[in-house]
N, C-alpha and C. Protein backbone atom coordinates (compact mmCIF):
# COMPACT_ATOMS: atom_id res chain seq x y z
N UNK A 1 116.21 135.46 157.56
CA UNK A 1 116.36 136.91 157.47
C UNK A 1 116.13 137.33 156.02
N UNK A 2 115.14 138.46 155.74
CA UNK A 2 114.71 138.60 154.27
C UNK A 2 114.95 139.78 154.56
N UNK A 3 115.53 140.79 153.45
CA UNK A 3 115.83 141.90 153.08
C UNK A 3 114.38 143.03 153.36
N UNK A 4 114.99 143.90 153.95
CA UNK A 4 114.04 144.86 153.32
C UNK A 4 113.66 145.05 151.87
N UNK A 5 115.03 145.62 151.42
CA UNK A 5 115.14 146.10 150.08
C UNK A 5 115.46 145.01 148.76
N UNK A 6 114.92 145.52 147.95
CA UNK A 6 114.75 144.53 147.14
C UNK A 6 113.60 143.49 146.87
N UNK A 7 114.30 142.47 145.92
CA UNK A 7 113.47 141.25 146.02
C UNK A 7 114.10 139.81 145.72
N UNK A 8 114.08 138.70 146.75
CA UNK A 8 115.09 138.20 146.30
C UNK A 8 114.07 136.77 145.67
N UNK A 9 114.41 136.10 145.08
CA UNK A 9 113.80 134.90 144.00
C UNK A 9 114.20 133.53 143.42
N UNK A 10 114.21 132.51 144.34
CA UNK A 10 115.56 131.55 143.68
C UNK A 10 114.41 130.87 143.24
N UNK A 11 115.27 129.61 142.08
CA UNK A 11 114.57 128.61 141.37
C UNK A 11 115.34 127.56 141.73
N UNK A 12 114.63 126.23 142.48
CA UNK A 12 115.15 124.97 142.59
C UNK A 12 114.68 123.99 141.95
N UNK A 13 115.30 122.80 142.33
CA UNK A 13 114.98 121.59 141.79
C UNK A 13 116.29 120.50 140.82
N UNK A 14 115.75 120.01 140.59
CA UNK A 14 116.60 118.74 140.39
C UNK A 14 117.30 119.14 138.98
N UNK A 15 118.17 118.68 138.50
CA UNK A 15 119.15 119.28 137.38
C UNK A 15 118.20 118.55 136.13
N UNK A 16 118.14 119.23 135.05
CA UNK A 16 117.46 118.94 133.82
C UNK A 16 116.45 119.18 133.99
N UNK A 17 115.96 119.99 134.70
CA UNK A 17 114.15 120.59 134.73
C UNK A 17 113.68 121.30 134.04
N UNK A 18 114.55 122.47 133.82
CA UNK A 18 114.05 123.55 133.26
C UNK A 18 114.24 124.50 134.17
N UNK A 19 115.14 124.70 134.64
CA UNK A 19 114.89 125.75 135.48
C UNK A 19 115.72 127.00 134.76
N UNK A 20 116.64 126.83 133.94
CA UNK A 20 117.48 128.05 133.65
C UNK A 20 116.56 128.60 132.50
N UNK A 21 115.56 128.02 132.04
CA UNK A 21 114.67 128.27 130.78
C UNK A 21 113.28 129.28 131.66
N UNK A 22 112.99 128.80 132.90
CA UNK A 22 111.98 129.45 133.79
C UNK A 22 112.75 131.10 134.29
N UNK A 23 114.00 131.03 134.47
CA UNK A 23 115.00 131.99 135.06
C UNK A 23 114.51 132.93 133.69
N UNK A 24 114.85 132.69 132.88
CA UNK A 24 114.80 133.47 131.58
C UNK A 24 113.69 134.16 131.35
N UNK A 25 112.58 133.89 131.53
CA UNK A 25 111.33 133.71 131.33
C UNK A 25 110.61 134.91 132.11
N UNK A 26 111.06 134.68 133.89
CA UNK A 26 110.75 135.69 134.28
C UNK A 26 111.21 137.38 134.82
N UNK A 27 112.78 136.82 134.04
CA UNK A 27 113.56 137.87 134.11
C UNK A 27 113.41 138.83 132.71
N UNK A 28 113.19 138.18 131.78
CA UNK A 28 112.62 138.92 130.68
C UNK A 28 111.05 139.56 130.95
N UNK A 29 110.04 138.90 131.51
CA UNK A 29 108.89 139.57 132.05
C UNK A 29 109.12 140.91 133.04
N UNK A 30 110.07 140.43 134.21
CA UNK A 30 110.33 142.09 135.09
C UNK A 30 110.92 142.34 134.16
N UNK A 31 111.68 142.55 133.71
CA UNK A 31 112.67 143.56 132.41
C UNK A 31 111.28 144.63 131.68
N UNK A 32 110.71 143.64 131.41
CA UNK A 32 109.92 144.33 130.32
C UNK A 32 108.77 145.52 131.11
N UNK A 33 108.75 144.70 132.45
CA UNK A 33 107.77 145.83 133.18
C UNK A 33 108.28 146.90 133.82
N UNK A 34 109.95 147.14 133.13
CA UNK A 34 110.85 147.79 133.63
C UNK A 34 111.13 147.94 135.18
N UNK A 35 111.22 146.79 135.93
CA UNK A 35 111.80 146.88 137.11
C UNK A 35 112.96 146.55 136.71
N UNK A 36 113.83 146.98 137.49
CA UNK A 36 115.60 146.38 137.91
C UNK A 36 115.67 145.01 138.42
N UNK A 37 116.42 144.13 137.43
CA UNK A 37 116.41 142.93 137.71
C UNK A 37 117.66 142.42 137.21
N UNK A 38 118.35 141.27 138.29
CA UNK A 38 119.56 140.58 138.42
C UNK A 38 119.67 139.55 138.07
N UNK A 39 120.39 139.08 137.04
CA UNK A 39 120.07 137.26 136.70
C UNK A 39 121.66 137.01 137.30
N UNK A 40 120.97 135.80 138.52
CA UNK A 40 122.43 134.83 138.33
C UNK A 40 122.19 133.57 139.03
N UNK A 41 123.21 133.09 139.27
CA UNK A 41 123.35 131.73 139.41
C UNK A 41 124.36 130.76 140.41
N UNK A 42 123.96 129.91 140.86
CA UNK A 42 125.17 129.22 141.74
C UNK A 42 125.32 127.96 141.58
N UNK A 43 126.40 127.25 141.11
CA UNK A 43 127.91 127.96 141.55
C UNK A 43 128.35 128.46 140.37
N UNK A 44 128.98 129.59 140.80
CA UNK A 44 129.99 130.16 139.61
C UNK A 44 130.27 131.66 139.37
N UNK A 45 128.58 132.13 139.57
CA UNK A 45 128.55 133.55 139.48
C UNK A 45 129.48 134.98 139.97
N UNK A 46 130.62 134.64 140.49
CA UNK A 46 132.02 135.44 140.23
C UNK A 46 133.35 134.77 140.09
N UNK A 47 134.18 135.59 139.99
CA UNK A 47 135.32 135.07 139.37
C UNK A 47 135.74 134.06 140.50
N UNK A 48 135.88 133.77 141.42
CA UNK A 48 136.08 132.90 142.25
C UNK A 48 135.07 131.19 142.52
N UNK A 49 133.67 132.30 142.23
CA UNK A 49 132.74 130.85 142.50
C UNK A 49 133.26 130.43 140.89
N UNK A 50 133.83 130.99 139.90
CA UNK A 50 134.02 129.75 138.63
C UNK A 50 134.96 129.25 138.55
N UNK A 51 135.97 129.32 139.67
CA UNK A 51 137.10 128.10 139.44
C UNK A 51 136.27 126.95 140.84
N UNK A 52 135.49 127.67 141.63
CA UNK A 52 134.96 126.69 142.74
C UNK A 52 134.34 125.72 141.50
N UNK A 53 133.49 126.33 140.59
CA UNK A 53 132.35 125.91 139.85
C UNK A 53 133.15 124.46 139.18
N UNK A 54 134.10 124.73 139.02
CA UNK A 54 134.98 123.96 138.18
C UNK A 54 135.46 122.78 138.91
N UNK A 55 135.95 123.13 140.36
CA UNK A 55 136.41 122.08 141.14
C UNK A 55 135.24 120.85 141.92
N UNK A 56 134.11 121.15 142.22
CA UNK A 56 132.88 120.70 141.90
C UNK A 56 132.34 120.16 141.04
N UNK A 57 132.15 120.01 140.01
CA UNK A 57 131.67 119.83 138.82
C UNK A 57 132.26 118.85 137.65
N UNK A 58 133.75 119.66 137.66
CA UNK A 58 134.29 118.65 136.71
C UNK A 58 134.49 117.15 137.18
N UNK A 59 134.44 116.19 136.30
CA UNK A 59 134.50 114.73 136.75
C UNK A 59 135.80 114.21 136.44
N UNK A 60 136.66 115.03 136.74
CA UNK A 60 138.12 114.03 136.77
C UNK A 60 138.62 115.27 138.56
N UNK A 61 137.26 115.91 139.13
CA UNK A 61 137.61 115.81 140.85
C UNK A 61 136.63 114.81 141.27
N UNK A 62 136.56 113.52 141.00
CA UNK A 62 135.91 112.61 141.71
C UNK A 62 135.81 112.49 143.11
N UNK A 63 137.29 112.41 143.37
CA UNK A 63 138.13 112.29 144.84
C UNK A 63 137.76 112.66 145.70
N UNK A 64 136.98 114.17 145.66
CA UNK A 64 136.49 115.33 146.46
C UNK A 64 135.62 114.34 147.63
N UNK A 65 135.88 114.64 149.16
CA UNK A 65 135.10 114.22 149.94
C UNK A 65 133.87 115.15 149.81
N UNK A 66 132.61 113.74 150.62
CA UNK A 66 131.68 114.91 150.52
C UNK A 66 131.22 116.25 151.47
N UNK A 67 132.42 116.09 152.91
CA UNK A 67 132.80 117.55 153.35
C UNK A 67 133.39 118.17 152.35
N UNK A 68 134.50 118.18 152.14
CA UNK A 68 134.94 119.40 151.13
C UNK A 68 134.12 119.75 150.32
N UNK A 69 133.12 118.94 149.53
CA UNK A 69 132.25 119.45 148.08
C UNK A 69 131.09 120.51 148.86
N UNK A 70 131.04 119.78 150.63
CA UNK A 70 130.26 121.17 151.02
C UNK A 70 130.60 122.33 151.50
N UNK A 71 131.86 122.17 151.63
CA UNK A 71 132.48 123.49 151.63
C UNK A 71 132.79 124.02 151.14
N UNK A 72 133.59 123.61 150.19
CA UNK A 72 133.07 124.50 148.65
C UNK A 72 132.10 124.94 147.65
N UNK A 73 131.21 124.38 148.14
CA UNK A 73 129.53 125.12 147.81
C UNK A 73 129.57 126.72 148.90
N UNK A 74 129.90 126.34 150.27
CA UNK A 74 129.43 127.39 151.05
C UNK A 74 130.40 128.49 150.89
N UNK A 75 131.65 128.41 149.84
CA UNK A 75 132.57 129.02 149.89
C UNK A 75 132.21 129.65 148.59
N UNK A 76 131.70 129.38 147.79
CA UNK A 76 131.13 129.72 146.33
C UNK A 76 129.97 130.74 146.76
N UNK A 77 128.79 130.44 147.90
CA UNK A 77 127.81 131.09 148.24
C UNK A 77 128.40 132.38 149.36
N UNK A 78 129.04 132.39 150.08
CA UNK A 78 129.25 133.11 151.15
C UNK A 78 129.94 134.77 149.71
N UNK A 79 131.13 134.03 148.89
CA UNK A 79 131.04 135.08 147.90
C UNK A 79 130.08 135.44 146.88
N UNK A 80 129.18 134.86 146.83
CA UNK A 80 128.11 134.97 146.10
C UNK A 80 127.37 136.38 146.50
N UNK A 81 127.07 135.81 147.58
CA UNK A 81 125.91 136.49 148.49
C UNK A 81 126.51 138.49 148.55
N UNK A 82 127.76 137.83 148.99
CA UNK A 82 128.59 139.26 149.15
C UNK A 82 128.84 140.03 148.18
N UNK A 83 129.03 139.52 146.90
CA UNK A 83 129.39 140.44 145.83
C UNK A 83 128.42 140.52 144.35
N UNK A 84 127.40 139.68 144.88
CA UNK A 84 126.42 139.58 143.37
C UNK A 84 125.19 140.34 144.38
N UNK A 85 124.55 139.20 144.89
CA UNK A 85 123.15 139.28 145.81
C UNK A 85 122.58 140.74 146.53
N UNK A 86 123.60 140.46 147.36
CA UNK A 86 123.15 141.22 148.68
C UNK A 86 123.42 143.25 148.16
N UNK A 87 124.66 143.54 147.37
CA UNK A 87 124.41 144.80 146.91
C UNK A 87 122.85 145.20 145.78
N UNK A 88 122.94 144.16 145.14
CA UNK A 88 121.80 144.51 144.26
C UNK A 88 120.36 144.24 144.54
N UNK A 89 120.22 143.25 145.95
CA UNK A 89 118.93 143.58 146.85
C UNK A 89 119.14 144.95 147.73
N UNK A 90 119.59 145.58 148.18
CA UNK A 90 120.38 147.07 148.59
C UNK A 90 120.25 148.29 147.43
N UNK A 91 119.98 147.84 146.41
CA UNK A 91 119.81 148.95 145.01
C UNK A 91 118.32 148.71 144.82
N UNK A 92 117.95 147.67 145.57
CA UNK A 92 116.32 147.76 145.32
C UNK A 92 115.96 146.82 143.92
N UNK A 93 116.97 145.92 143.49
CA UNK A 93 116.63 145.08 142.34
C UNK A 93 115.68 143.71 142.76
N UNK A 94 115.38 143.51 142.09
CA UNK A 94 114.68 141.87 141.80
C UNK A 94 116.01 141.39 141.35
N UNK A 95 116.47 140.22 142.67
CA UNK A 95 117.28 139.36 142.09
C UNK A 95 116.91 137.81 141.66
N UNK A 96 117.27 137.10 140.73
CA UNK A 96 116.40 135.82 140.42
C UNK A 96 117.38 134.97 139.60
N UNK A 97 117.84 134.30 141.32
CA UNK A 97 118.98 133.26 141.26
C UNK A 97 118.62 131.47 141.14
N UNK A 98 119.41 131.50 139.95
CA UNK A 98 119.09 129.76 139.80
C UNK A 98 120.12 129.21 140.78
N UNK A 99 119.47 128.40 141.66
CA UNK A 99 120.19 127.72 142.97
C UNK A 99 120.12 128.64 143.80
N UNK A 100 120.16 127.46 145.16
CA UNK A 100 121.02 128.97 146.47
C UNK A 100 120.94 127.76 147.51
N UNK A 101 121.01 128.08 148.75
CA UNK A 101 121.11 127.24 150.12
C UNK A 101 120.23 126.04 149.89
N UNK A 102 119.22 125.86 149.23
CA UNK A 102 118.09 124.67 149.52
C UNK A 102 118.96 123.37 148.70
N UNK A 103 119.99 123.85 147.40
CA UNK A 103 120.45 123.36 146.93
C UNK A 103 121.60 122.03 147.40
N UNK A 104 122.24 123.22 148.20
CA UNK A 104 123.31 122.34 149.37
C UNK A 104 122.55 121.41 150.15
N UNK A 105 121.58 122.30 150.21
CA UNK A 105 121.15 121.08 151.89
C UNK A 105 120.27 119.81 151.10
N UNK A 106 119.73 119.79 149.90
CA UNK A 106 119.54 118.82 148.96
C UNK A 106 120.53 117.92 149.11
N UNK A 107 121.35 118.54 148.44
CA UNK A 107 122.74 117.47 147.37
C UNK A 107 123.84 117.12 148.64
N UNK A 108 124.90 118.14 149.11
CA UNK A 108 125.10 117.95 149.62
C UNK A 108 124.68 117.30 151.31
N UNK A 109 123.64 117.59 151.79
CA UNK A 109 123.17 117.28 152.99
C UNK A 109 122.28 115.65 153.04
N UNK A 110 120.98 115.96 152.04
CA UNK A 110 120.19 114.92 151.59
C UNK A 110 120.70 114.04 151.07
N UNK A 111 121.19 114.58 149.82
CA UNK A 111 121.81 113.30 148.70
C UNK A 111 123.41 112.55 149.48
N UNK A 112 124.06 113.68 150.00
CA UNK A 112 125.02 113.16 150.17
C UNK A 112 125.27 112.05 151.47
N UNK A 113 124.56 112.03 152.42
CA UNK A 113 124.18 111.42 153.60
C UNK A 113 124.46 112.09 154.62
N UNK A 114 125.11 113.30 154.76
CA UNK A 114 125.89 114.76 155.53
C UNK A 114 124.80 114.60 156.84
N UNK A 115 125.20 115.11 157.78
CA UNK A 115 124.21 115.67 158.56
C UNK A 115 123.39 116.78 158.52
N UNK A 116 122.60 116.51 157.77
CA UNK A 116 121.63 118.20 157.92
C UNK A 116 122.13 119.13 158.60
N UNK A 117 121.44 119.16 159.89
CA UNK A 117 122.14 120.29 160.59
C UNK A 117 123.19 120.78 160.96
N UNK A 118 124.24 120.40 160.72
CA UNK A 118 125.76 120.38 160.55
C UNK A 118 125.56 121.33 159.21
N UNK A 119 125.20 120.93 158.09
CA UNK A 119 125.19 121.56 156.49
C UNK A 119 124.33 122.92 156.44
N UNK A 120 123.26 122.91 157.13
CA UNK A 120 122.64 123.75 157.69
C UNK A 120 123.35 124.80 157.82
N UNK A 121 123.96 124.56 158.96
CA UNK A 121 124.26 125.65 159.80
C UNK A 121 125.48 126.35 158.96
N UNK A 122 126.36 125.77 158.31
CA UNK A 122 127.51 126.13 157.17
C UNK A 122 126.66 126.56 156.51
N UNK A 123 125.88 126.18 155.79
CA UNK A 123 125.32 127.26 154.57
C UNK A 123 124.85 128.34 155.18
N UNK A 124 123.86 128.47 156.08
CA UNK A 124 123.35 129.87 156.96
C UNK A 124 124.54 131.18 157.21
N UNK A 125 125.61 129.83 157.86
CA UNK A 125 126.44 131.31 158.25
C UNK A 125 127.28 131.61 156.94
N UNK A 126 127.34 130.71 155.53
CA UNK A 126 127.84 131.39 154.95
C UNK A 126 127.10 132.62 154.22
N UNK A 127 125.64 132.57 153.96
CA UNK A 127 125.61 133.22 153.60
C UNK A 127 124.62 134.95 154.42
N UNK A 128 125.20 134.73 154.95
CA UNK A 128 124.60 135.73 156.38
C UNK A 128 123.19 135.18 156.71
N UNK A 129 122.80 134.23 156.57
CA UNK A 129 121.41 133.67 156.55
C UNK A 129 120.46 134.77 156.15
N UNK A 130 121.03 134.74 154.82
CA UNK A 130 119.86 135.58 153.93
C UNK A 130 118.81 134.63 153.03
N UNK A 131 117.60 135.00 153.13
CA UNK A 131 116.66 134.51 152.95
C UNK A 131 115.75 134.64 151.70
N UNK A 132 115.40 133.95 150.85
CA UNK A 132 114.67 134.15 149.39
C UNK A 132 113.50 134.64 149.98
N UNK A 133 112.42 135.53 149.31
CA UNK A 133 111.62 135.98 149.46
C UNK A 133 110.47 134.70 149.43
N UNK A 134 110.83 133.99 147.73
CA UNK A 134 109.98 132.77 147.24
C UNK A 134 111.04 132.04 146.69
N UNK A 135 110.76 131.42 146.97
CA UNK A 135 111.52 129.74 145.97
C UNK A 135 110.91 129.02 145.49
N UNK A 136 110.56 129.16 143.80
CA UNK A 136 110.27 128.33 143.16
C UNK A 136 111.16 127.09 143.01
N UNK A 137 110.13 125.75 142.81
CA UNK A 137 110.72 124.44 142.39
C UNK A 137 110.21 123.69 141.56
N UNK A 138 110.56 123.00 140.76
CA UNK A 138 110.40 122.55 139.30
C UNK A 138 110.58 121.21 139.71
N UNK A 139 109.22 120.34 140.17
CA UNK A 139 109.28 118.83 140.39
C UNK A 139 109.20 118.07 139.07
N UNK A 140 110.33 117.31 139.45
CA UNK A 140 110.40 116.08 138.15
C UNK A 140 110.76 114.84 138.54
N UNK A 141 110.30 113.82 138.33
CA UNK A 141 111.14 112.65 138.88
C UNK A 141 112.56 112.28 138.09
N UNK A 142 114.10 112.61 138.93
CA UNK A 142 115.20 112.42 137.85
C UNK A 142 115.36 111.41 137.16
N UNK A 143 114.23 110.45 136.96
CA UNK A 143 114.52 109.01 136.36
C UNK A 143 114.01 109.79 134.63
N UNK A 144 113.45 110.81 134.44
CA UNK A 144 112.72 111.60 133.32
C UNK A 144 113.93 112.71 133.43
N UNK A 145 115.11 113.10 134.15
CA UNK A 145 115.23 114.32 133.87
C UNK A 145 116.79 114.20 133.47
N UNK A 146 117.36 114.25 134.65
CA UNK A 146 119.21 113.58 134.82
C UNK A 146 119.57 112.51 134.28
N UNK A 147 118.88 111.47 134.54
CA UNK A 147 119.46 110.03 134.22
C UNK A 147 119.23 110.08 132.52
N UNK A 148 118.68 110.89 131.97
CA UNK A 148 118.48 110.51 130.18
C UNK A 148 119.18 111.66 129.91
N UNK A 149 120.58 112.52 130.40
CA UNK A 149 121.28 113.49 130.01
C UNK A 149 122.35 112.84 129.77
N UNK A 150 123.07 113.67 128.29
CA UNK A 150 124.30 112.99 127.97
C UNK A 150 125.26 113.97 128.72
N UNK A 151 126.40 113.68 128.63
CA UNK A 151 127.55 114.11 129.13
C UNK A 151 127.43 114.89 130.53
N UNK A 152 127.40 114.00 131.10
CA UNK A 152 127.31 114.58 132.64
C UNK A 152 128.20 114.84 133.32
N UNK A 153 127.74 115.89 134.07
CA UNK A 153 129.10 116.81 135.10
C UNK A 153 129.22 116.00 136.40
N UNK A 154 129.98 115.98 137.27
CA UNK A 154 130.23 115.39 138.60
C UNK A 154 128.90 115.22 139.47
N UNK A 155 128.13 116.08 139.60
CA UNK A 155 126.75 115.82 140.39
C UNK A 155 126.19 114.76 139.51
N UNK A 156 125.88 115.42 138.40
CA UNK A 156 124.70 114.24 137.66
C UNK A 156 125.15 112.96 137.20
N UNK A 157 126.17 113.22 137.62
CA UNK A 157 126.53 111.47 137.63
C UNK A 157 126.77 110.80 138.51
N UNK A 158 126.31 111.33 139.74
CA UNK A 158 126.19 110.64 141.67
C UNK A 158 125.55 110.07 141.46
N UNK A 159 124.70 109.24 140.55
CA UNK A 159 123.75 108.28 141.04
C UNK A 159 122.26 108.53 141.26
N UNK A 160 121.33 107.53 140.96
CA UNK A 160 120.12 107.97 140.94
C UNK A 160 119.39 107.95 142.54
N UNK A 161 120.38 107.35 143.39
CA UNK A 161 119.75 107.24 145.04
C UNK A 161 120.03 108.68 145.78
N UNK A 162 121.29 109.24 145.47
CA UNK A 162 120.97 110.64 145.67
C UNK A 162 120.55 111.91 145.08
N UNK A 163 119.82 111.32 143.48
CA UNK A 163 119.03 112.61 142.84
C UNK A 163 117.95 112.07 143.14
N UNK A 164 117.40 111.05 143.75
CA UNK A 164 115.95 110.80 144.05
C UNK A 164 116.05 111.37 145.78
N UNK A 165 117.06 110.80 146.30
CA UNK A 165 116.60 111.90 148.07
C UNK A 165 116.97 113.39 147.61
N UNK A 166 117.78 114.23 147.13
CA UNK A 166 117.62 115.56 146.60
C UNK A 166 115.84 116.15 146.79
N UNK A 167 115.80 115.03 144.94
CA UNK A 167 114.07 115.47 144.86
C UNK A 167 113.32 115.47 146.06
N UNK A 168 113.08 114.34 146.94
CA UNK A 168 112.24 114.45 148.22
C UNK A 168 112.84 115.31 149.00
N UNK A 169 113.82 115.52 148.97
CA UNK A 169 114.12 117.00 150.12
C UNK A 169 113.98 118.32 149.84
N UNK A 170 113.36 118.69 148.53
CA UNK A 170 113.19 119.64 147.84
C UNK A 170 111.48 119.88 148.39
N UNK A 171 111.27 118.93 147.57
CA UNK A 171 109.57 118.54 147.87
C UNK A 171 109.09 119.03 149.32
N UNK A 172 109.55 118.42 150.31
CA UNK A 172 110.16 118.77 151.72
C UNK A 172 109.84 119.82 152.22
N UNK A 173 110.98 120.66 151.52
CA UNK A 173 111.23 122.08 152.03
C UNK A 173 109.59 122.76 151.90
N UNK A 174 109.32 122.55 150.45
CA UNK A 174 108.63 123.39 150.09
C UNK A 174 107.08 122.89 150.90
N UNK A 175 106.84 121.86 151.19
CA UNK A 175 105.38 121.45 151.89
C UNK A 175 105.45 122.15 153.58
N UNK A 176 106.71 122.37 153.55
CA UNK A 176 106.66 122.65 155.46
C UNK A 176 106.57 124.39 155.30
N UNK A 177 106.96 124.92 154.06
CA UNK A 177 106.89 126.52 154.43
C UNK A 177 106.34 126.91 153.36
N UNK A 178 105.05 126.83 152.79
CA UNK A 178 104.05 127.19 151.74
C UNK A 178 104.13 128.48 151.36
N UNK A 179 104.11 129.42 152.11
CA UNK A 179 104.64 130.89 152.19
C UNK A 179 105.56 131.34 151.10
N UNK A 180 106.57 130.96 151.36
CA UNK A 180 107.55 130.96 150.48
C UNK A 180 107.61 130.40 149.86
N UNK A 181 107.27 129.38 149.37
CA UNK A 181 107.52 128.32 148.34
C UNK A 181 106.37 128.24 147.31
N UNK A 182 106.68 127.50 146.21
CA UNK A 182 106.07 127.31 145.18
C UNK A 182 106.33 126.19 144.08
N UNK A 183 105.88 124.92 144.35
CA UNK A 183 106.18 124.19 143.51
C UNK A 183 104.96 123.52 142.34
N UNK A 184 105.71 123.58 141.24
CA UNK A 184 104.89 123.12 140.50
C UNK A 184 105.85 121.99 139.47
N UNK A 185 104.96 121.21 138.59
CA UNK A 185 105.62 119.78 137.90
C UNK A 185 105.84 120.77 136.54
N UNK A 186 107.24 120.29 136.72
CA UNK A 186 108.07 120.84 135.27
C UNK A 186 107.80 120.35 134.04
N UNK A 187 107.06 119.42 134.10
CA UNK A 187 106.60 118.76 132.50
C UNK A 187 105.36 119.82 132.63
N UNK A 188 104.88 120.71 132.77
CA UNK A 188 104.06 121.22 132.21
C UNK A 188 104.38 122.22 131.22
N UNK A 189 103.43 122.91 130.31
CA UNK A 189 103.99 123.40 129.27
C UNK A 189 104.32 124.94 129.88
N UNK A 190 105.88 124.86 129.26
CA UNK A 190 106.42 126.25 129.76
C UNK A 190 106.18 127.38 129.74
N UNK A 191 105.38 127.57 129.00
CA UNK A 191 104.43 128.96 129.01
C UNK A 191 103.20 128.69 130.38
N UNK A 192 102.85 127.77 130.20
CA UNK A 192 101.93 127.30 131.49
C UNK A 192 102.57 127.99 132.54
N UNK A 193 103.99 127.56 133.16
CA UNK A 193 104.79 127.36 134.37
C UNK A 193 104.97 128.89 134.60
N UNK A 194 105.53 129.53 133.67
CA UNK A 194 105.71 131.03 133.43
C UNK A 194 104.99 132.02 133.73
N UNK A 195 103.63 131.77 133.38
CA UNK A 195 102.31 132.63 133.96
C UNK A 195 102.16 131.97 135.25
N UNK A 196 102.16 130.88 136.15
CA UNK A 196 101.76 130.80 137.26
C UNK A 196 102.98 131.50 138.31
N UNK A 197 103.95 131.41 137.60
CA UNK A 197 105.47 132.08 138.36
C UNK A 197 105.39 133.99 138.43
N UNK A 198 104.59 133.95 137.17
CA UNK A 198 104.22 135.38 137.01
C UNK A 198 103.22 135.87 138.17
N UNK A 199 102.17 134.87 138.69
CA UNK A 199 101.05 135.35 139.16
C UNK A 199 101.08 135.25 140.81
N UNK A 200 102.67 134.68 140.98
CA UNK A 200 102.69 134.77 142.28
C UNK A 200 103.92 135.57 142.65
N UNK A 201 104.87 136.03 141.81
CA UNK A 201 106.18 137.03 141.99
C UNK A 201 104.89 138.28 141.92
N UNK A 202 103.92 138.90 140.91
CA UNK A 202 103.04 139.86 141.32
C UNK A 202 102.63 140.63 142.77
N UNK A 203 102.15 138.85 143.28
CA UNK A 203 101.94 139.54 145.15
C UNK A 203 102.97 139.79 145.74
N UNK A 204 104.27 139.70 144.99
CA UNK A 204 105.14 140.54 145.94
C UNK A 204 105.91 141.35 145.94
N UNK A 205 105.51 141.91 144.22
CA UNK A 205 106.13 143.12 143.71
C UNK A 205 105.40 144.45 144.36
């Protein structure tokens, strides 16, 4: 389900890509062409998703099963959706969120060994099964991206067998629904990545 109004825009991919540097990039471009535009992010983006953000993330909640870590993703998104997203696609903004549903069904679903469609269906109904317009993704192999990061948060330190199924389920998504999707290799030079992100958010401004 995709909005009438508005425009909605997530950026995926594997942690250490570049993606919050791409977020920047093209939110300063609509800015400048003076459309209305929303920067945010998941998990965390209200006062609730940042203590979720926290219980997730920090590495002294190891403990966390990997049901609960997906329910507290969908519990981070379901308020997400409701109090960041969905009013400011309704005001007619360009919203252009780092993370969203493809994320869960990555990490939690892929990486974690979850049942897809079980994770699926929790993320959908949390977040009214609202739908990105495009989803960009920033392919990297995490053996170049995560694994050479210092001080790592609770995900990036799961291991390289579930940031390598992540990556292929990312990859995934994006080969089965071309439409929407858009992936390109994050080692390219960021001004590179920026104009091709530019030249396809265009066809749908």
């Amino acid at each position: 389900m995709r909005t009438e109004s508005g425009l909605f825009i997530v950026f995926e991919g594997g942690d250490a890509v570049g993606k919050s540097t791409q977020v920047r990039c093209l939110v300063d471009w609509l800015t400048a062409q003076g459309i209305p535009t929303v920067q945010t992010f998941e998990p965390g983006d209200t006062s609730v998703g940042a203590i979720i953000r926290r219980a997730v993330l920090d590495p002294a909640t190891r403990s966390l099963s990997a049901r609960t870590e997906a329910l507290l993703y969908a519990a981070d998104k379901a308020q997400h959706v409701a109090e960041v997203v969905r009013p400011a696609l309704a005001a007619g903004s360009v919203v252009v969120c780092d993370r969203y549903v493809d994320s869960m069904l990555a990490y939690q679903g892929a990486g974690r060994v979850l049942a897809l469609e079980e994770v699926e269906r929790i993320a959908r109904w949390a977040t009214d099964d609202l739908r990105p317009h495009l989803t960009v993704v920033l392919d990297l192999d995490p053996q170049q991206a995560v694994a050479g990061k210092l001080g790592k948060d609770r995900l990036e330190s799961a291991g390289d067998d579930l940031h390598a199924r992540a990556r292929a389920f990312f990859v995934a998504l994006a080969e089965a629904d071309t439409e929407h999707y858009l992936v390109l290799p994050a080692r390219l030079p960021i001004a590179e990545i920026a104009r091709r992100i530019r030249e396809r958010v265009k066809l749908l401004l």
